[in-house]
Protein backbone atom coordinates (compact mmCIF):
# COMPACT_ATOMS: atom_id res chain seq x y z
CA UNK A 1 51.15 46.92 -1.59
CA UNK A 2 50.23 43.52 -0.11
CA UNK A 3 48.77 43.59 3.57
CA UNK A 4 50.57 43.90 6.62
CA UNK A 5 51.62 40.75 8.00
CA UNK A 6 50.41 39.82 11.69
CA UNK A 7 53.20 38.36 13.28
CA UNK A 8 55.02 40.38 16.09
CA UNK A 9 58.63 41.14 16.40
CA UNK A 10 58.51 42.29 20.19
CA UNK A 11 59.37 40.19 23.00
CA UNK A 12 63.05 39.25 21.64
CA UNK A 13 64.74 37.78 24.54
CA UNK A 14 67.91 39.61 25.65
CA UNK A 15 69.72 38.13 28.29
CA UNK A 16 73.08 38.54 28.93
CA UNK A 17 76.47 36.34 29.51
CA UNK A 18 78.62 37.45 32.28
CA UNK A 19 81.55 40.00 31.53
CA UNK A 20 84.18 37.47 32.98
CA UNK A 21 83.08 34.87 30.15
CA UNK A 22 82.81 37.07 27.29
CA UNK A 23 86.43 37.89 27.74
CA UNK A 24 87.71 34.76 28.21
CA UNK A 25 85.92 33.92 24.92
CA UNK A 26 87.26 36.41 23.31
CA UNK A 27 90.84 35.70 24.34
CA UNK A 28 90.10 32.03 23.23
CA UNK A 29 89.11 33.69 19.76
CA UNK A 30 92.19 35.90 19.17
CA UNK A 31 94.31 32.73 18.36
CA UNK A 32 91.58 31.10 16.20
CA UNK A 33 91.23 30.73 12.56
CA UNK A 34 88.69 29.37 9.67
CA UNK A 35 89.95 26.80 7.47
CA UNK A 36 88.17 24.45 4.76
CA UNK A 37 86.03 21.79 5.64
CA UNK A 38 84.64 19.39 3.02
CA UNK A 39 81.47 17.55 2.35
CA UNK A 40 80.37 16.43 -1.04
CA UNK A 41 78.29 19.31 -2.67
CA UNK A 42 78.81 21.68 0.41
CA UNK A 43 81.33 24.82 0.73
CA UNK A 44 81.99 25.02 4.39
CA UNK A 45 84.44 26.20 7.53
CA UNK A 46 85.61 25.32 10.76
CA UNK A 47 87.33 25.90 13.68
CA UNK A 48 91.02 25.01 14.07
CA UNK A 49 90.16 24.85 17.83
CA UNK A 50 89.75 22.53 20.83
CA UNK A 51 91.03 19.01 21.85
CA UNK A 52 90.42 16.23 19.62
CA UNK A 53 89.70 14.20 22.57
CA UNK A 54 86.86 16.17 24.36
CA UNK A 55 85.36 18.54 21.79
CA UNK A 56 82.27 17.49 19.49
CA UNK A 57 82.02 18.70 16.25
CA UNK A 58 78.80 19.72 15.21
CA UNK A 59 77.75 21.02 11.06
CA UNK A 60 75.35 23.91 10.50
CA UNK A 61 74.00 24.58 7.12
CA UNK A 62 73.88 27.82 6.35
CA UNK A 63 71.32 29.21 3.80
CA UNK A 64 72.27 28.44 0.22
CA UNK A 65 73.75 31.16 -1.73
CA UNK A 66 76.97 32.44 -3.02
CA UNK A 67 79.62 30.75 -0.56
CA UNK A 68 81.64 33.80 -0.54
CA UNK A 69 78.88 35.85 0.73
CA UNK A 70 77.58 33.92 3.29
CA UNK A 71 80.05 32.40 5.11
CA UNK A 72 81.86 35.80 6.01
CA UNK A 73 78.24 37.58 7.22
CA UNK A 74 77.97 34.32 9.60
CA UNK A 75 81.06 34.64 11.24
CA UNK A 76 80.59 36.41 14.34
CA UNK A 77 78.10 33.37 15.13
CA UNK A 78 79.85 30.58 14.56
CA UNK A 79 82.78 32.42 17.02
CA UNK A 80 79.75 33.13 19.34
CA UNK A 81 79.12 29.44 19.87
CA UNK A 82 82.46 28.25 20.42
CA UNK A 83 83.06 30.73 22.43
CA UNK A 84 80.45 30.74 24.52
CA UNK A 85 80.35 26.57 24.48
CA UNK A 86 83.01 24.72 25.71
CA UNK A 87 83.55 21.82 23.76
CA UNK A 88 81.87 22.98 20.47
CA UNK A 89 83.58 22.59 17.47
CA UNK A 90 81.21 24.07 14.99
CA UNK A 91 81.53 23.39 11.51
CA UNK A 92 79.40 26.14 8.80
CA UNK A 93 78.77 24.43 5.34
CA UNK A 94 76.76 26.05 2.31
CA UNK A 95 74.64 23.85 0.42
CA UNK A 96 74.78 24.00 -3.56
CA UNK A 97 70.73 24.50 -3.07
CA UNK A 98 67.86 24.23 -1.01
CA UNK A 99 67.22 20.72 -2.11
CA UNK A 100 70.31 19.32 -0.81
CA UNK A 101 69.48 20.42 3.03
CA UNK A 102 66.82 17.97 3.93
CA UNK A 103 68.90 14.87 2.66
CA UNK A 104 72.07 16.06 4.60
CA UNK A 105 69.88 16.45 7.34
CA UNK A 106 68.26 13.59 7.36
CA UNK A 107 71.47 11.24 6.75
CA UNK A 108 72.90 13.28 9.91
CA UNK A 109 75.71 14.72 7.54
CA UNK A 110 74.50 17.89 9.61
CA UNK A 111 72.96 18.54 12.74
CA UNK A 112 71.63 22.30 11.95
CA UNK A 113 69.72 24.70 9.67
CA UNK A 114 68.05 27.44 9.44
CA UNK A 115 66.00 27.69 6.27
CA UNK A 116 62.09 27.80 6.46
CA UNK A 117 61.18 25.55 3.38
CA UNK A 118 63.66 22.59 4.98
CA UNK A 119 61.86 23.15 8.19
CA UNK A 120 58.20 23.49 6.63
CA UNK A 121 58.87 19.88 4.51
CA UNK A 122 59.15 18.26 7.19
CA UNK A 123 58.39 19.95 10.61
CA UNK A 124 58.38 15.97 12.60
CA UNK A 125 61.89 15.69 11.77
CA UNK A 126 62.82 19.12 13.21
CA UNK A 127 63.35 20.97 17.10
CA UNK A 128 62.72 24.44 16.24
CA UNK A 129 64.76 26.66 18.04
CA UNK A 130 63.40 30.15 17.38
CA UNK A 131 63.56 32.86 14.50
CA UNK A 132 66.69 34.56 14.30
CA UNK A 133 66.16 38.57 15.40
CA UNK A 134 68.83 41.12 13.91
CA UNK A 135 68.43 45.31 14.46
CA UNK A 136 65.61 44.39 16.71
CA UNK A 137 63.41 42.91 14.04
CA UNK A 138 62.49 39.38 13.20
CA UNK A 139 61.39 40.40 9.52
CA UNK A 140 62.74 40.84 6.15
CA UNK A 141 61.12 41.56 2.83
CA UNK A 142 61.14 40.12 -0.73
CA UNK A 143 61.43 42.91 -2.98
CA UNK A 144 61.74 42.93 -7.19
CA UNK A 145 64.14 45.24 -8.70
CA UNK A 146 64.87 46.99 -12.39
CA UNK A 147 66.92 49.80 -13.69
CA UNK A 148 66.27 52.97 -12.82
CA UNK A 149 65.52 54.11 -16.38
CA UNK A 150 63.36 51.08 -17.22
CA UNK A 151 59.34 51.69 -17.57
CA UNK A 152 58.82 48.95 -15.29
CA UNK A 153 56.63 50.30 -12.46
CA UNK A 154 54.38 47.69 -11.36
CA UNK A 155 53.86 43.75 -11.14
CA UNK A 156 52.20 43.69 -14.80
CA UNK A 157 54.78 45.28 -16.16
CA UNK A 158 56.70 42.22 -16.27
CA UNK A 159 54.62 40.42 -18.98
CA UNK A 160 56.55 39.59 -21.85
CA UNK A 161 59.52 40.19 -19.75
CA UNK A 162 62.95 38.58 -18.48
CA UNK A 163 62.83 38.39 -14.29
CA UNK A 164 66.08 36.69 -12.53
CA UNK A 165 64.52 34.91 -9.66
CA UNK A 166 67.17 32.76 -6.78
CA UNK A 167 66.67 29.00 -5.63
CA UNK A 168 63.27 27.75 -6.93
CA UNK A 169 62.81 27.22 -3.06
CA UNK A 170 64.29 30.59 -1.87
CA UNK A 171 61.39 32.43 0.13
CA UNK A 172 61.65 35.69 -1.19
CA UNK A 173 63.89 35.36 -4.31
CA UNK A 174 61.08 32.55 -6.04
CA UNK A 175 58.10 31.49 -3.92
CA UNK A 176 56.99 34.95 -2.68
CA UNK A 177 58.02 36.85 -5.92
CA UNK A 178 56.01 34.20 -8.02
CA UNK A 179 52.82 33.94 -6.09
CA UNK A 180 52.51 37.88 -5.84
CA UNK A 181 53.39 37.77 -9.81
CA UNK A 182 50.00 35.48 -9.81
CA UNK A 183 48.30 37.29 -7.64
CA UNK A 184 49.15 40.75 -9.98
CA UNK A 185 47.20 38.64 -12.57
CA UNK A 186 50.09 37.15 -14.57
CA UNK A 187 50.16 33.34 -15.89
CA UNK A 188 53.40 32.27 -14.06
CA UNK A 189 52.85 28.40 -15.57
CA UNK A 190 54.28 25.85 -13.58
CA UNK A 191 57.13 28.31 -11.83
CA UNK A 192 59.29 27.56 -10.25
CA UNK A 193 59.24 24.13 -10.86
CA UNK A 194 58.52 24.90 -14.87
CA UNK A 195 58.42 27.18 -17.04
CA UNK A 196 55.96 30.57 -16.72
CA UNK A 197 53.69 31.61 -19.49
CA UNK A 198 53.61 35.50 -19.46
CA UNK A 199 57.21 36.29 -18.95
CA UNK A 200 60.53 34.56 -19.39
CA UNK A 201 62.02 33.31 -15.72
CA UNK A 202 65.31 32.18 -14.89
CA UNK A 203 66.59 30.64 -11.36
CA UNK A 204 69.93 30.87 -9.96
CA UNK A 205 70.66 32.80 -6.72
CA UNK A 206 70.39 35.85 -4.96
CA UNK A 207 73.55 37.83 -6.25
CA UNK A 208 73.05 36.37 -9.37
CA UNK A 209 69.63 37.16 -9.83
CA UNK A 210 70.71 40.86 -9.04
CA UNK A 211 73.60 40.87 -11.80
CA UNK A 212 71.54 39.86 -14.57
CA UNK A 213 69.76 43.01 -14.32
CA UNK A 214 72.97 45.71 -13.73
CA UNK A 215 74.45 42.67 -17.21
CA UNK A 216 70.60 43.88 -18.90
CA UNK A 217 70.58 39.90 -18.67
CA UNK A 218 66.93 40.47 -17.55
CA UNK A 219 64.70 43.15 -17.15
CA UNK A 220 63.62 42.88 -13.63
CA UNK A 221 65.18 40.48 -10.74
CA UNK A 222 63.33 39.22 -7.60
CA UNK A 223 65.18 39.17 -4.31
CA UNK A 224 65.33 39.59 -0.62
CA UNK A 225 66.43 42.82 1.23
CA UNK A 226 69.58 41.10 3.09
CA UNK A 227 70.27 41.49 -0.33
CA UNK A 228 69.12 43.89 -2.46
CA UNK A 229 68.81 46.92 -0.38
CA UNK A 230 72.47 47.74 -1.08
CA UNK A 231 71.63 48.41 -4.85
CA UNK A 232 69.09 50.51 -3.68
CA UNK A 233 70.01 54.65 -3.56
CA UNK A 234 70.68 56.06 -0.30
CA UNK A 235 68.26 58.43 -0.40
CA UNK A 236 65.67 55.84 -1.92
CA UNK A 237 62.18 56.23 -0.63
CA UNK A 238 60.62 53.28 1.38
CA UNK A 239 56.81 52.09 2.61
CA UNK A 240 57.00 52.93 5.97
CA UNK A 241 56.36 48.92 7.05
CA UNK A 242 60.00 48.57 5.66
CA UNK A 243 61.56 51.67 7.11
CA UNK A 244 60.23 50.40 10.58
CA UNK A 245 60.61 46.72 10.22
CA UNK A 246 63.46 45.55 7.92
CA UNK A 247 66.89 45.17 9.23
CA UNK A 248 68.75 45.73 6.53
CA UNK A 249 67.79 49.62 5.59
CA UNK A 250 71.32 50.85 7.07
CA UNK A 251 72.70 49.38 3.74
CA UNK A 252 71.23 51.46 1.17
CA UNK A 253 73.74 52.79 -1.14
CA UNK A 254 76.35 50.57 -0.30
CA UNK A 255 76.97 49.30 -4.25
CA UNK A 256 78.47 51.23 -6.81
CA UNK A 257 75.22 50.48 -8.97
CA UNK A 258 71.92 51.09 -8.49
CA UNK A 259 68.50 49.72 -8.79
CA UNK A 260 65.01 50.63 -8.50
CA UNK A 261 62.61 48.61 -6.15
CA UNK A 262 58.67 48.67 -7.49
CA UNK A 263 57.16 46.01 -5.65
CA UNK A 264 57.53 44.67 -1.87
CA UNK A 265 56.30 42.12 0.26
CA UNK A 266 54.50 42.34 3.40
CA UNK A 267 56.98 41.42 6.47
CA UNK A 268 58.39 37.87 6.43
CA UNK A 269 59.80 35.62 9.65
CA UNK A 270 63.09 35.90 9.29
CA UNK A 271 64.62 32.48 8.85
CA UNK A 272 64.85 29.86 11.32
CA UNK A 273 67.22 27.77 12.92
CA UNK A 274 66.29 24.15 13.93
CA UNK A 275 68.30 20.75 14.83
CA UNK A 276 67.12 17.43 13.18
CA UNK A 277 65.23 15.57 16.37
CA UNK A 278 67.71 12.33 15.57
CA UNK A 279 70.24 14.35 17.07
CA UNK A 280 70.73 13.24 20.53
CA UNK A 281 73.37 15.22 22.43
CA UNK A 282 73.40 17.42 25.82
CA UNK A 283 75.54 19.74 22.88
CA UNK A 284 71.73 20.63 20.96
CA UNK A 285 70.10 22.41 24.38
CA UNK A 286 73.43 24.42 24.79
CA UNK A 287 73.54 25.55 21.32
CA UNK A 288 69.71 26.59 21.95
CA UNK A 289 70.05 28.39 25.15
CA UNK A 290 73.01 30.24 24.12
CA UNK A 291 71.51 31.71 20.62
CA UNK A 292 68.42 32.62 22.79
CA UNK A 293 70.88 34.09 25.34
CA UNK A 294 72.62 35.86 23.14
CA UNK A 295 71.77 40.11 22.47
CA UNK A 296 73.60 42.57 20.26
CA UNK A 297 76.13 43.81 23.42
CA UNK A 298 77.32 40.18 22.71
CA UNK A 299 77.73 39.08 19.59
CA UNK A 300 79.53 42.30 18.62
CA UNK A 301 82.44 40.98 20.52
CA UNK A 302 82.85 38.26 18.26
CA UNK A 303 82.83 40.78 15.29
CA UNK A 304 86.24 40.21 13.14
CA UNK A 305 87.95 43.29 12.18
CA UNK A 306 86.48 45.17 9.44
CA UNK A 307 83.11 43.10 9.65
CA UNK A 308 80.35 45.25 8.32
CA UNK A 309 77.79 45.25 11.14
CA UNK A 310 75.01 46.23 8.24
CA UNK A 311 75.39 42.68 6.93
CA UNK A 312 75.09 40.77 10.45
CA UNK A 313 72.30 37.93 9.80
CA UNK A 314 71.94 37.46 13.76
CA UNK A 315 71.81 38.73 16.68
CA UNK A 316 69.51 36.55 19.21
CA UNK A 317 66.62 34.08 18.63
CA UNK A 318 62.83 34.80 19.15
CA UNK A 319 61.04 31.46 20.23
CA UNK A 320 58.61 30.86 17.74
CA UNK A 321 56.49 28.04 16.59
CA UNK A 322 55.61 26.60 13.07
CA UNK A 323 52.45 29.23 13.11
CA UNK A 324 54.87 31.92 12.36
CA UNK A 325 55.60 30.11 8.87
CA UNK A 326 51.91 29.57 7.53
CA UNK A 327 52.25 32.61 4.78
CA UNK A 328 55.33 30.22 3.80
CA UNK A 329 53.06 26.80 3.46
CA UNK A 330 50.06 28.77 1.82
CA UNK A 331 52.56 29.82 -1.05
CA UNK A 332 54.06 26.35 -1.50
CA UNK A 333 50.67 24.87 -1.27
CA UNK A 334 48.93 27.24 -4.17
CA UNK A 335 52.03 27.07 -6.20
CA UNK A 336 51.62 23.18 -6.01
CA UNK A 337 55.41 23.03 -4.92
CA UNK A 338 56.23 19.70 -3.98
CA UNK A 339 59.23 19.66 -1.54
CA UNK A 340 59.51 15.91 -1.17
């Protein structure tokens, strides 16, 4: 198993919004709904909410992935900051890929986002805000999957193998999977960003990645736990970094199928959330304070009904700095990923 990361989850700030606001917010939220918002190349949602006249919209890019998937888990945050802001009308759009988040950024078709490789490509044009915490942690893992009747056990099992990887920029689901597939000794070529010598690679997304191997579309997938711990059995063993760190155990055996994990990563920074510096509004601070302000006690009052609290990407924001990201940059930079 790799070695233990050093960054340190403690510290999350918790504090609280008063009782009186929280249900005023909440009353505010009963009569609201999500609708369809578009921008070229983006699946999105807004609020239906607030005056025309004194409300300003604001876009956050959520991280790509399946639309369908995402936009439901962030939910309770995008009613968290309209609640808790007057004013805000917030506006959640999924990118096609992790490509197309810089460029919306940067021709302010967005204000927000919150994935690490955006943020590490260019860290001038960015205000970090923190590292979103959820179930107390501010980690997740990248972890590679197979059937649990294949004789996969172990990294260099995968030569001469099919492996469904996500984005060619995801963090766990391509850069981490394909440097520790180097690492293991295996010729990955010019992967992502070409093709890999030892086995045969394909890139799509998480859920996707996951499919191929329940559709024996490939032997072996690579993935992140947000997402793949739900194929995983319920009784299903785990290093005890991952019991104790990862937020997303509470979801084991939550799929009808099930997979077998055989390698993990050590603990990664969550993803972060960060507003492009061009951005000038008194709107950016409040949208900081409050997702620093926030704790569990408070975003579980903007839980819809029959929200599965297993799945919740957020709960409050650690304030972190770019230092938190290095294992990020030294991946890109051996891989000779250009993110230009």
């Amino acid at each position: 198993m790799a070695p233990t990361s050093e960054v340190d989850a403690s510290d999350v700030p918790t504090t609280t919004t008063s009782t009186e606001k929280r249900a005023l917010s909440r009353r505010r939220f009963a009569a609201g709904a999500l609708g369809a918002a578009g921008l070229t190349g983006m699946a999105g949602c807004s609020s239906v909410l607030g005056n025309a006249d004194s409300s300003e919209t604001i876009t956050m890019l959520l991280t790509p992935d399946t639309p369908s998937d995402v936009r439901p888990q962030y939910q309770p945050v995008h009613d968290l900051l309209e609640g808790e802001i007057d004013g805000l009308d917030l506006e959640m759009k999924v990118p096609q890929d992790y490509s197309a988040v810089r460029p919306a950024l940067r021709s302010e078709q967005a204000e927000i986002g919150m994935d690490d490789v955006t943020l590490i490509s260019d860290p001038d044009m960015m205000d970090l805000f923190g590292t979103a915490v959820t179930g107390g942690t501010a980690f997740y893992f990248s972890m590679m999957l197979t059937k649990p009747e294949s004789d996969i056990d172990e990294r260099t099992d995968l030569e001469g193998r099919s492996v469904a990887f996500a984005d060619r920029l995801s963090t766990s689901g391509s850069i981490f999977a394909v440097y520790a597939l180097k690492e293991a000794g295996l010729d990955v070529g010019d992967a992502p960003d070409g093709p890999p010598v030892d086995f045969d690679g394909t890139w799509s997304n998480h859920e996707d990645a996951v499919q191929k191997v329940i559709n024996d579309d490939a032997d072996a997938c690579c993935t992140w736990t947000g997402n793949g711990m739900a194929y995983l059995a319920q009784d299903q063993e785990l290093p005890e970094e991952v019991a104790n760190q990862d937020s997303f155990v509470g979801n084991r055996g939550s799929e009808s199928e099930t997979l077998r994990p055989f390698w993990w990563s050590f603990p990664i920074p969550k993803q972060p959330i960060y507003a492009r510096q061009s951005w000038d509004s008194p709107m950016k601070e409040e949208i900081r304070q409050t997702l620093i302000d926030s704790d569990r006690e408070l975003i579980e009052e903007y839980l819809p009904e029959d929200y599965n609290e297993d799945d919740l990407p957020f709960s409050t924001l650690r304030e972190t700095t770019m230092d938190n990201y290095e294992p990020v940059i030294t991946r890109l930079n051996d891989l000779g990923i250009e993110l230009g």
